[in-house]
Protein backbone atom coordinates (compact mmCIF):
# COMPACT_ATOMS: atom_id res chain seq x y z
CA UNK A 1 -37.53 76.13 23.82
CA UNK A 2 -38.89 73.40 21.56
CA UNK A 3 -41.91 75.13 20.73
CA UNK A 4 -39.88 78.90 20.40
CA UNK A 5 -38.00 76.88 17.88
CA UNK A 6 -41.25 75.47 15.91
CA UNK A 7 -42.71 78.99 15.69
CA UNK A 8 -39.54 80.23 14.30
CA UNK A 9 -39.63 77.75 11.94
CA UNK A 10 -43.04 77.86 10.40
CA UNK A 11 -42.36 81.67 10.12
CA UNK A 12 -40.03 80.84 8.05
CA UNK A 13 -42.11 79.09 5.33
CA UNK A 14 -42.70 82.59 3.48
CA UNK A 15 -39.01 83.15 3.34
CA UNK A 16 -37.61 82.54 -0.34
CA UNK A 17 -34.12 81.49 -0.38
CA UNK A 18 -33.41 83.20 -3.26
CA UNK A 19 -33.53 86.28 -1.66
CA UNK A 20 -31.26 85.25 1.28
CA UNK A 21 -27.43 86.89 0.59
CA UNK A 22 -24.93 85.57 3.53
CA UNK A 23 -21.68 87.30 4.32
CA UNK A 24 -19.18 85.68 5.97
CA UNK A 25 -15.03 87.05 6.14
CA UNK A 26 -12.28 85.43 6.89
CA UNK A 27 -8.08 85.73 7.32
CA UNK A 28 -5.14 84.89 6.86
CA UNK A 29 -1.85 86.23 8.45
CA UNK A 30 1.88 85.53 7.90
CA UNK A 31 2.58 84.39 11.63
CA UNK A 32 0.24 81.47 11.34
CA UNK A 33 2.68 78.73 10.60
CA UNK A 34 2.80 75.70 13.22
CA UNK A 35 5.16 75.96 16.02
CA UNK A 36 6.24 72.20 15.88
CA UNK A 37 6.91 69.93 13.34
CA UNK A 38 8.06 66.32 13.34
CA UNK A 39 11.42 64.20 12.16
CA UNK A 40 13.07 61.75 12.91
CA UNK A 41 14.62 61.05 16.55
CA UNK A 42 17.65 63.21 17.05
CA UNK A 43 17.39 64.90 13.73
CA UNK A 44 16.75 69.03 13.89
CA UNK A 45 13.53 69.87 11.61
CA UNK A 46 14.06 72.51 9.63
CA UNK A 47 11.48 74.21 7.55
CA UNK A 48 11.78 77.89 6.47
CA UNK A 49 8.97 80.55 7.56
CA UNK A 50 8.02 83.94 7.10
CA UNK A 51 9.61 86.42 9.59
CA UNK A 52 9.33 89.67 10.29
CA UNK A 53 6.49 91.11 8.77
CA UNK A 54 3.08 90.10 10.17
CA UNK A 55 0.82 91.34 7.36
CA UNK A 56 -3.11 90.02 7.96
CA UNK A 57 -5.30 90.23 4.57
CA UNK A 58 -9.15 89.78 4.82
CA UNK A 59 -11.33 88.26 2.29
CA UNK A 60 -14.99 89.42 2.59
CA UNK A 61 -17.98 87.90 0.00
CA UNK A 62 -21.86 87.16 -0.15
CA UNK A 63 -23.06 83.72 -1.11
CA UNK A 64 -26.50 83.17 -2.25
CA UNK A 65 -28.53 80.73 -4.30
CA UNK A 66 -27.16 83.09 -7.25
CA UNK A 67 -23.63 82.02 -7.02
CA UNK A 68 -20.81 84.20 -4.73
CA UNK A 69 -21.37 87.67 -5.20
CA UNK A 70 -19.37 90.62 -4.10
CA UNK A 71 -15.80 89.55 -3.17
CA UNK A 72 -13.31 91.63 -1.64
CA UNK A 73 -10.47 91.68 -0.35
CA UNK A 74 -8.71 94.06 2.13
CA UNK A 75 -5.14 94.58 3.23
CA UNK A 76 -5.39 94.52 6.89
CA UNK A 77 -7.72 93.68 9.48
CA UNK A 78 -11.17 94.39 9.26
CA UNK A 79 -12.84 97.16 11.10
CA UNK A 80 -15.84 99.17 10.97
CA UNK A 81 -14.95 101.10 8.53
CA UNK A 82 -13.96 98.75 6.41
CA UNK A 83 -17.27 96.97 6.72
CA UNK A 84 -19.33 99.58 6.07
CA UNK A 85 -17.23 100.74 2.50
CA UNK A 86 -18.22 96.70 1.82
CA UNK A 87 -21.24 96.93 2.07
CA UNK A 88 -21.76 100.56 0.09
CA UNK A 89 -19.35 100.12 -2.71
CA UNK A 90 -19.50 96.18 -3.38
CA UNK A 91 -21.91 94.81 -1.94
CA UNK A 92 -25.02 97.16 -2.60
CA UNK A 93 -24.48 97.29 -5.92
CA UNK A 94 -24.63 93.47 -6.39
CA UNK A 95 -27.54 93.25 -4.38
CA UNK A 96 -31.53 92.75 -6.32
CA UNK A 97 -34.59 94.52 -4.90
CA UNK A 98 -36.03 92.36 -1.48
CA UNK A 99 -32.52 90.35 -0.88
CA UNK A 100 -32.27 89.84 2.54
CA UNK A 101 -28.76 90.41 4.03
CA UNK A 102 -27.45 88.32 6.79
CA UNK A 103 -23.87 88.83 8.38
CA UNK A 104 -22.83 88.08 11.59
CA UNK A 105 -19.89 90.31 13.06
CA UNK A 106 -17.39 88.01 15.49
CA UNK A 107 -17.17 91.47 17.57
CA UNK A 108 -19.89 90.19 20.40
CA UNK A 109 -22.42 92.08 17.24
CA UNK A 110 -24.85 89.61 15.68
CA UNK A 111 -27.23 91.84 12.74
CA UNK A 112 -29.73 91.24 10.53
CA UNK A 113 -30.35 94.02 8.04
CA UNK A 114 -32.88 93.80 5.16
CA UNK A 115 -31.42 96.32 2.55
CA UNK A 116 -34.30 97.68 -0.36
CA UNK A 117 -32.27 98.54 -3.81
């Protein structure tokens, strides 16, 4: 494994960083508040919390050595679909000839895709 590791390494000597885009994506969803609070012995806590409606937004974005590049964000959950509208109509268009695109997918789908403008 050590030596596996060491080769990918010194492959990656030719790699410019500047030319590495990441996206990562992330949540947020109106049931996330805690279940349990604390007070004081024998005193009720009471703390008012969304009910009812569920909604989940998505935030999507590239960071690279440029700065953040390409945010979005997405009413709902994101799907394949989704991703793939991303990645045509924001991200593409932000991206420079040679950037390398790296995303991981938390759908067991783990891709690296080098896109050519």
């Amino acid at each position: 494994m050590l030596k596996r590791r060491e080769a990918w390494f010194e492959g990656q000597l030719d790699q410019d960083p500047e030319k590495l885009v990441f996206i990562d994506e992330t949540w947020a969803t109106a049931n996330m508040p805690r279940r349990h609070g604390r007070c004081r012995r024998g005193e009720r806590l009471r703390v008012g919390v969304p009910h009812g409606h569920w909604k989940t937004t998505t935030f999507v974005g590239a960071l690279t050595l440029r700065g953040f590049i390409a945010p979005w964000v997405l009413d709902g959950a994101i799907n394949r679909t989704a991703f793939e509208t991303y990645v045509s109509k924001v991200l593409v268009p932000e991206l420079k000839a040679g950037d390398v695109v790296v995303f991981r997918i938390l759908n067991e789908i783990y891709i690296i895709i080098d896109f050519i403008v």
